[in-house]
C-alpha atoms as a PDB file:
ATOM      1  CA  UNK A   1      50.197 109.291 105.647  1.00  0.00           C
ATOM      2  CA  UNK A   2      47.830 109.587 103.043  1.00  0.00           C
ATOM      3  CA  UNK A   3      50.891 108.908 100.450  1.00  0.00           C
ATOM      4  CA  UNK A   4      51.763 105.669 101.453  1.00  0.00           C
ATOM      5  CA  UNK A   5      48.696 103.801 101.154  1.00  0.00           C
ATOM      6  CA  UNK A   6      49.632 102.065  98.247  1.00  0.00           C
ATOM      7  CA  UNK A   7      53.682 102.519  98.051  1.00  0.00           C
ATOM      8  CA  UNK A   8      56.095  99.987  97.031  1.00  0.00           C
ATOM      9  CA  UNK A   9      59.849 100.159  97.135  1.00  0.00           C
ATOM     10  CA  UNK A  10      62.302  97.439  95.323  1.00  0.00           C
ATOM     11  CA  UNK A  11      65.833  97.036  95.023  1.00  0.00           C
ATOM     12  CA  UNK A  12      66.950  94.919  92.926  1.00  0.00           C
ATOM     13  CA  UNK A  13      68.460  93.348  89.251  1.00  0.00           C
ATOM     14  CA  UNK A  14      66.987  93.458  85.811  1.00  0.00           C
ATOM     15  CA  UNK A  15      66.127  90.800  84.966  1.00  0.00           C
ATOM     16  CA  UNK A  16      65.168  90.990  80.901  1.00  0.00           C
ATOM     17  CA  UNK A  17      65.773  94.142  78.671  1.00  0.00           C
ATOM     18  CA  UNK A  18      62.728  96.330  78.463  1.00  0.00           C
ATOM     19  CA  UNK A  19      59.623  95.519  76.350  1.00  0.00           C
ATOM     20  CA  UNK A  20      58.686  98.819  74.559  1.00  0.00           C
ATOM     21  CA  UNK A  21      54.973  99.414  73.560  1.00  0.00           C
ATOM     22  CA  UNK A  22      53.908 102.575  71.808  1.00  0.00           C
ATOM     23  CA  UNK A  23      50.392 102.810  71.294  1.00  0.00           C
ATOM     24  CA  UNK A  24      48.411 104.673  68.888  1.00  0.00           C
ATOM     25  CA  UNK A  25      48.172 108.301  70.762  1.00  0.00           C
ATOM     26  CA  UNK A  26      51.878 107.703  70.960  1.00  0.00           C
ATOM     27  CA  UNK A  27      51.544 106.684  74.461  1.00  0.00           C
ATOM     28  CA  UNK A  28      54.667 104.570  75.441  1.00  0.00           C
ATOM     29  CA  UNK A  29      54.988 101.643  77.644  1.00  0.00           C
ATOM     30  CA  UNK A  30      57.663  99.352  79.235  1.00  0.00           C
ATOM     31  CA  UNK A  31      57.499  96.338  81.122  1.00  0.00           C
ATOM     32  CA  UNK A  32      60.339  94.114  82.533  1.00  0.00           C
ATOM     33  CA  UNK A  33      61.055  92.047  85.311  1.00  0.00           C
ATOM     34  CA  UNK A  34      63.129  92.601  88.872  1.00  0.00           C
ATOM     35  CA  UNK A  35      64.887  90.282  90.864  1.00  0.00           C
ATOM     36  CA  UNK A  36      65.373  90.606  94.525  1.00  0.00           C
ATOM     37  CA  UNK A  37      67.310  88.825  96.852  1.00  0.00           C
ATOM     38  CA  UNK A  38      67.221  88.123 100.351  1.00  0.00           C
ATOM     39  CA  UNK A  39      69.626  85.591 102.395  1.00  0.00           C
ATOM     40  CA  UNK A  40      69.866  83.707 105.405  1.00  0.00           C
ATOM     41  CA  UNK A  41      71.468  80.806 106.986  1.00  0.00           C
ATOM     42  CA  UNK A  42      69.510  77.937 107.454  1.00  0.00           C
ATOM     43  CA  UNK A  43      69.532  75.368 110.138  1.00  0.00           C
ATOM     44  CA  UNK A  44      73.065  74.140 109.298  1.00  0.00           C
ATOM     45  CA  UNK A  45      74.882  77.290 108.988  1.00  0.00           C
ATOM     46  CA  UNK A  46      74.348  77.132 105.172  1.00  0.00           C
ATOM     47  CA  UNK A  47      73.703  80.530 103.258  1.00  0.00           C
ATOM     48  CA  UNK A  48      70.182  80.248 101.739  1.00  0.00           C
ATOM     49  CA  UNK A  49      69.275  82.766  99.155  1.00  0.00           C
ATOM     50  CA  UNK A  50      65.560  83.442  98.228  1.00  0.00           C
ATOM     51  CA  UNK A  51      65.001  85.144  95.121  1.00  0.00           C
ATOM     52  CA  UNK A  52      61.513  86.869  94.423  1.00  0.00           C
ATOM     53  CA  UNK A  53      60.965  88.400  90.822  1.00  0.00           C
ATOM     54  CA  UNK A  54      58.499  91.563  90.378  1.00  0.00           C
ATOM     55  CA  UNK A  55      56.383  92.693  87.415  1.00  0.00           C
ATOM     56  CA  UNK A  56      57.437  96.181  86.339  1.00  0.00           C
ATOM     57  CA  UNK A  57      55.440  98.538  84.128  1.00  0.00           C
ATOM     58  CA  UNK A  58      56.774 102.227  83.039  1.00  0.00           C
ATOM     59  CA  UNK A  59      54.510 104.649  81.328  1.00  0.00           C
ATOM     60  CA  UNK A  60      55.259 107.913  79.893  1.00  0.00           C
ATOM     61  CA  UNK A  61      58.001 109.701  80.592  1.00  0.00           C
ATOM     62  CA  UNK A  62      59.453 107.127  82.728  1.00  0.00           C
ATOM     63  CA  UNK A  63      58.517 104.196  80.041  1.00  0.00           C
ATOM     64  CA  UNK A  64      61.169 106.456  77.651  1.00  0.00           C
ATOM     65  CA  UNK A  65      63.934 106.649  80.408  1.00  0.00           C
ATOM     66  CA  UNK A  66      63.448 103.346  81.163  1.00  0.00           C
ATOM     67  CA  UNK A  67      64.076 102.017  77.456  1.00  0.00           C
ATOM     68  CA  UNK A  68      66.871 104.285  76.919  1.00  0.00           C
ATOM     69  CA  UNK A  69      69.118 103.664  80.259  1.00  0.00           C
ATOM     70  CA  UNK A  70      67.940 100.239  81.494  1.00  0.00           C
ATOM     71  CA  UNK A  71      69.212  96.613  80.315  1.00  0.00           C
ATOM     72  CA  UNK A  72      69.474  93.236  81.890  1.00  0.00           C
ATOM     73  CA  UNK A  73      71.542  92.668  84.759  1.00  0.00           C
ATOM     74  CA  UNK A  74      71.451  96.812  86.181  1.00  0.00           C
ATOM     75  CA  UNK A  75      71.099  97.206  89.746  1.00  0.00           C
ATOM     76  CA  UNK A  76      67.861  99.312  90.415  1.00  0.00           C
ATOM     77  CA  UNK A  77      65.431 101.056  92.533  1.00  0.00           C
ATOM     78  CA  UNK A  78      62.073 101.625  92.295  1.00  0.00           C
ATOM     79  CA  UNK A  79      59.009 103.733  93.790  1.00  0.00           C
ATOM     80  CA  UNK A  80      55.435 103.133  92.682  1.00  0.00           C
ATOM     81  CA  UNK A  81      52.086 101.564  93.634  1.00  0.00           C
ATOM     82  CA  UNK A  82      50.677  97.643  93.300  1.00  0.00           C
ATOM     83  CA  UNK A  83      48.520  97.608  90.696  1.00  0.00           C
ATOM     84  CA  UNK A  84      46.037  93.961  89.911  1.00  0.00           C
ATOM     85  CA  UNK A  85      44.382  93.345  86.934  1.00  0.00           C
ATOM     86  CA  UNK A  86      42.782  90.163  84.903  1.00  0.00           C
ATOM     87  CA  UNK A  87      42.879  88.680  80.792  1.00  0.00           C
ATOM     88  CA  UNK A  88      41.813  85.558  79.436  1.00  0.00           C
ATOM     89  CA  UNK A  89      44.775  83.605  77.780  1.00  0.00           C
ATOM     90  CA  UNK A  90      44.775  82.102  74.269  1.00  0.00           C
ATOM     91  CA  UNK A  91      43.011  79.334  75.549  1.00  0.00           C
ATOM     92  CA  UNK A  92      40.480  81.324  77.631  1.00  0.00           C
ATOM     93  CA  UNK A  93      41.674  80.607  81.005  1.00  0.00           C
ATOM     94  CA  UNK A  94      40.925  83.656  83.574  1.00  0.00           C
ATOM     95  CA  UNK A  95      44.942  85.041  84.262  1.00  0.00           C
ATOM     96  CA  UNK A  96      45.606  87.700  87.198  1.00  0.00           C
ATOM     97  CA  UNK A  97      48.946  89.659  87.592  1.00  0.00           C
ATOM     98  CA  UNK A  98      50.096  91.924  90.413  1.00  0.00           C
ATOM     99  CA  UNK A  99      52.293  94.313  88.985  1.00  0.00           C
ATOM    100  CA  UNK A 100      54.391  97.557  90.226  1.00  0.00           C
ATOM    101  CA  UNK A 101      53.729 101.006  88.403  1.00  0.00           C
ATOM    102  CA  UNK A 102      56.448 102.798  88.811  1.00  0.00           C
ATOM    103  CA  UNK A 103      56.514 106.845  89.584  1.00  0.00           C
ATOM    104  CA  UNK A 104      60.104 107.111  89.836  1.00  0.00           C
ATOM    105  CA  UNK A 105      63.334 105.092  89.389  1.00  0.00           C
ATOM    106  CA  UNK A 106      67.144 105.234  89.988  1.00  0.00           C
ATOM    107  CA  UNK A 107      69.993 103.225  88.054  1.00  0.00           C
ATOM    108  CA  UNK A 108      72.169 102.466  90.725  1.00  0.00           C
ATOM    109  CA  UNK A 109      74.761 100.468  88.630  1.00  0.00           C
ATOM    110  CA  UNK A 110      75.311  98.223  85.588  1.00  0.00           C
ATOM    111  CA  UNK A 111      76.736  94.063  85.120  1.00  0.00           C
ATOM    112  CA  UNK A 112      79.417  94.571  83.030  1.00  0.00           C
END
């Protein structure tokens, strides 16, 4: 149990094509965005669909994979861990993001 005490699994869509960072020991990083989806019918029988979108960061090994087989609009799944952190903005307003760090990821299909 000791494994899943931070453990987060998406399924979802690209949503923008991967930002690629290298930094100066050559370390690599990629961020984008995932969509996912979840629908239900509402009160009236209409089909509601609720779309939540996901901060992704890649680093190493899986930051090269990622910018070499992942685009906007492929179907995906992720494995990784919630990770918080804080920055002051251009105009020095206090900014926090929840992201996902991903350990591994599969391409499950592409948008053509």
């Amino acid at each position: 149990m000791a494994t899943i005490k931070n453990s987060v699994r998406l399924m979802g869509n690209v949503g923008m094509d991967p930002d690629v960072r290298t930094f100066d020991n050559n370390r690599k990083m990629v961020r984008l965005s995932i969509a996912t989806n979840e629908s239900y019918k509402n009160d009236k029988g209409e089909k509601i669909t609720d779309t939540q979108w996901h901060n992704i960061v890649f680093w190493g090994t899986q930051a090269t994979m990622a910018e070499n087989y992942l685009k906007k609009g492929d179907a995906v799944i992720i494995e990784g861990k919630l990770a918080s952190r804080n920055y002051n903005d251009k105009d020095d307003v206090k900014r926090y993001v929840t992201e996902v760090v991903v350990n591994e990821f599969v391409k499950i299909s592409s948008k053509e």
